[in-house]
Protein backbone atom coordinates (compact mmCIF):
# COMPACT_ATOMS: atom_id res chain seq x y z
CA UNK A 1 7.13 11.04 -29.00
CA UNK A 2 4.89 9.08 -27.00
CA UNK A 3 5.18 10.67 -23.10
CA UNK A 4 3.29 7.59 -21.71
CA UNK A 5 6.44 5.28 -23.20
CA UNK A 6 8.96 7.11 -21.43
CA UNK A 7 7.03 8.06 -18.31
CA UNK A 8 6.48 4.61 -17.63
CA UNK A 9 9.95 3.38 -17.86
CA UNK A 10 11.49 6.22 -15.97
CA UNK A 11 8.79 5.43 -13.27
CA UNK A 12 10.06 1.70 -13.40
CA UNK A 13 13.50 2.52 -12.68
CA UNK A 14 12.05 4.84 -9.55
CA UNK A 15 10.30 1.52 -8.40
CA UNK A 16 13.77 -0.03 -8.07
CA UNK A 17 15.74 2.49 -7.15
CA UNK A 18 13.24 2.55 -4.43
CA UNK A 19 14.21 -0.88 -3.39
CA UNK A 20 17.67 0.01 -2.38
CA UNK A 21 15.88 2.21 0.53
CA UNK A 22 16.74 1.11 4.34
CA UNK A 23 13.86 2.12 5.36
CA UNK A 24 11.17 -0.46 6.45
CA UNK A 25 7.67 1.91 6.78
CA UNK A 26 7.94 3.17 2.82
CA UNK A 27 10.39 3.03 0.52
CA UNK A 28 10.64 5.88 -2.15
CA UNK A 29 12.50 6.24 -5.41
CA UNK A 30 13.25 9.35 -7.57
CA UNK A 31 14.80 10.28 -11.20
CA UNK A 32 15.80 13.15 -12.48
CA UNK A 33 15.38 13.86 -16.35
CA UNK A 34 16.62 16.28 -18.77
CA UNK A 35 16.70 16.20 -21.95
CA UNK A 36 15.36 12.49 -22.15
CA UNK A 37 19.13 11.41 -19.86
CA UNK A 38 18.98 10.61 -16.09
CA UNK A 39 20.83 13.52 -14.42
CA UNK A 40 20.45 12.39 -10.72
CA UNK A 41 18.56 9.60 -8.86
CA UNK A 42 17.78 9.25 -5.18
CA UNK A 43 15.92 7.19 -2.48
CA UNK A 44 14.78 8.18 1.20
CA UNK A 45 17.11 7.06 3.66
CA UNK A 46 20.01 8.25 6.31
CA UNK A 47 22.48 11.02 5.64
CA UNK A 48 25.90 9.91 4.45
CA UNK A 49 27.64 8.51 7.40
CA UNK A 50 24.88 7.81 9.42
CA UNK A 51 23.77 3.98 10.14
CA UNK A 52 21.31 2.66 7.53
CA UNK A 53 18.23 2.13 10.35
CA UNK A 54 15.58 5.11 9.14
CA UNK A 55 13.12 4.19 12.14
CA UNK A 56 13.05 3.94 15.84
CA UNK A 57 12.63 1.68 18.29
CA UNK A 58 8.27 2.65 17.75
CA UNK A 59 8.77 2.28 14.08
CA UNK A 60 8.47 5.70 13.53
CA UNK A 61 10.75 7.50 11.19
CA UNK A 62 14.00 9.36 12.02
CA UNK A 63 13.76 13.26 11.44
CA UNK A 64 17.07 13.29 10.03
CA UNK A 65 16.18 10.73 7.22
CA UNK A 66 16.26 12.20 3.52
CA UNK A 67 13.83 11.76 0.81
CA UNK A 68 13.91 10.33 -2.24
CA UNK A 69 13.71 13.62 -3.94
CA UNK A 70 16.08 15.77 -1.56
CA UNK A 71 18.35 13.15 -1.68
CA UNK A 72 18.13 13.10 -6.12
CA UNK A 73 18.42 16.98 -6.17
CA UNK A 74 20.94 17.02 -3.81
CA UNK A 75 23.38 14.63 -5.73
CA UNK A 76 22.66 17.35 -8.74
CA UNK A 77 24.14 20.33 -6.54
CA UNK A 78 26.94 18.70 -6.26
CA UNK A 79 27.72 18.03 -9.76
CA UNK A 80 27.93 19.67 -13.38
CA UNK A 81 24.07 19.29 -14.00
CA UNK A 82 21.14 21.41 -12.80
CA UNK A 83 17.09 20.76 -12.15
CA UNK A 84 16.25 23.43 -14.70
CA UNK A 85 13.43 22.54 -17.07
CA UNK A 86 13.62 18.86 -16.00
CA UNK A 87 10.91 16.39 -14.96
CA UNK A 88 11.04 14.05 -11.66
CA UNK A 89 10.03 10.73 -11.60
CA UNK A 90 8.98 9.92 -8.05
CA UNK A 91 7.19 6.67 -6.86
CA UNK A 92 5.05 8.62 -3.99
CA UNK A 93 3.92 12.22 -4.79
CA UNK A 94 6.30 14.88 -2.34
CA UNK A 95 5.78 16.09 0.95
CA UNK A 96 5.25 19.65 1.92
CA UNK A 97 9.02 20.43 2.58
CA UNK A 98 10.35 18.57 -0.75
CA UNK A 99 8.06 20.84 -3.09
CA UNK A 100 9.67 23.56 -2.00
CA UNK A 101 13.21 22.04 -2.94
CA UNK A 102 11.49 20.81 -6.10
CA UNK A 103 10.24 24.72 -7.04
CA UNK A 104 13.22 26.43 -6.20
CA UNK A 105 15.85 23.64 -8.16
CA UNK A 106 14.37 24.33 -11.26
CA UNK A 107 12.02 21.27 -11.93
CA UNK A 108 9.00 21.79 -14.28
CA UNK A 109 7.45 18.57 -14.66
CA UNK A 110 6.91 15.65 -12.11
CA UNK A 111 5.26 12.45 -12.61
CA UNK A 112 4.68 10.31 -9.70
CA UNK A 113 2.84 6.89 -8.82
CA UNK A 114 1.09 6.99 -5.55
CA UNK A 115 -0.46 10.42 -3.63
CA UNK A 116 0.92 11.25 -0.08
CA UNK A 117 -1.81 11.25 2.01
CA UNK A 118 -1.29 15.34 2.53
CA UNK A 119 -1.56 16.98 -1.09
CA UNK A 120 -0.66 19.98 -0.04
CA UNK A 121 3.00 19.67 -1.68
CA UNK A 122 0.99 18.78 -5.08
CA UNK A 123 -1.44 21.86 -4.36
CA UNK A 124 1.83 24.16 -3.55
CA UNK A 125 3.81 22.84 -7.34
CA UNK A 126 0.38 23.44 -9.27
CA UNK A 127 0.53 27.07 -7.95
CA UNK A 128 3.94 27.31 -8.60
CA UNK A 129 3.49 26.46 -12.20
CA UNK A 130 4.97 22.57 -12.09
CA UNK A 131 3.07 20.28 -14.79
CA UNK A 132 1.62 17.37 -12.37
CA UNK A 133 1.10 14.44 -13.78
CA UNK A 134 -0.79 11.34 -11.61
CA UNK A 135 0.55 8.62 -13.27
CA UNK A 136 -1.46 5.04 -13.93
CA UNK A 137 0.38 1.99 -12.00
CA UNK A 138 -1.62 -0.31 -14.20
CA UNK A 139 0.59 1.25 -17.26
CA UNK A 140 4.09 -0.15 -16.24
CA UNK A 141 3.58 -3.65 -16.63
């Protein structure tokens, strides 16, 4: 099985899941595999119920606003899946707060596009014994 293949397309579908994001300073996308099927999928933006605007009036973002990947393994909690073994697809490597979520659901593999500019989330998985994988944008097309 060629990883590359599949990594790329599952990456593809994070880059427009990402589009459907409110949020006008970065829009993220995430998918969740197991066993090669798409368990959950996500994007940063407002909690359910909440208006759609994910800044302020300085452009900064909202501390309520969910990311892409709390907001994927969140949609798995509350269904008949789980994160165990999985891999995450994510279009910007994860925050400090999301790799803890990531760790603790279950997820063993992530693959993501662009690095956050603080690694320590990445630095945190690696310890935790999550295969990292940096993927090559120049790959999708």
């Amino acid at each position: 099985m060629n990883n590359n293949r599949y990594d790329a397309a599952y990456l593809r579908l994070a880059l427009e899941w990402s589009k459907l994001s409110y949020c006008n300073r970065r829009q993220v996308g995430a998918i969740v595999v197991k066993d090669r099927m798409i368990i959950s999928d996500g994007y940063n933006g407002t909690p359910s119920g909440f208006d759609n605007c994910c800044e302020d009036e300085n452009n900064l973002t909202h501390w309520y606003v969910l990311h892409a990947e709390a907001n994927a393994i969140l949609k798995i909690a509350g269904s008949n899946h789980n994160c165990k073994d999985s891999t995450l697809y994510l279009t910007m490597s994860p925050c400090k707060a999301c790799s803890k979520l990531i760790h603790q659901s279950g997820i063993k593999r992530l693959v993501y596009l662009t690095e956050y500019k603080d690694t320590t989330g990445l630095k945190f998985l690696k310890k935790a014994g999550v295969t990292i994988k940096h993927f090559d944008k120049t790959l999708l097309n």
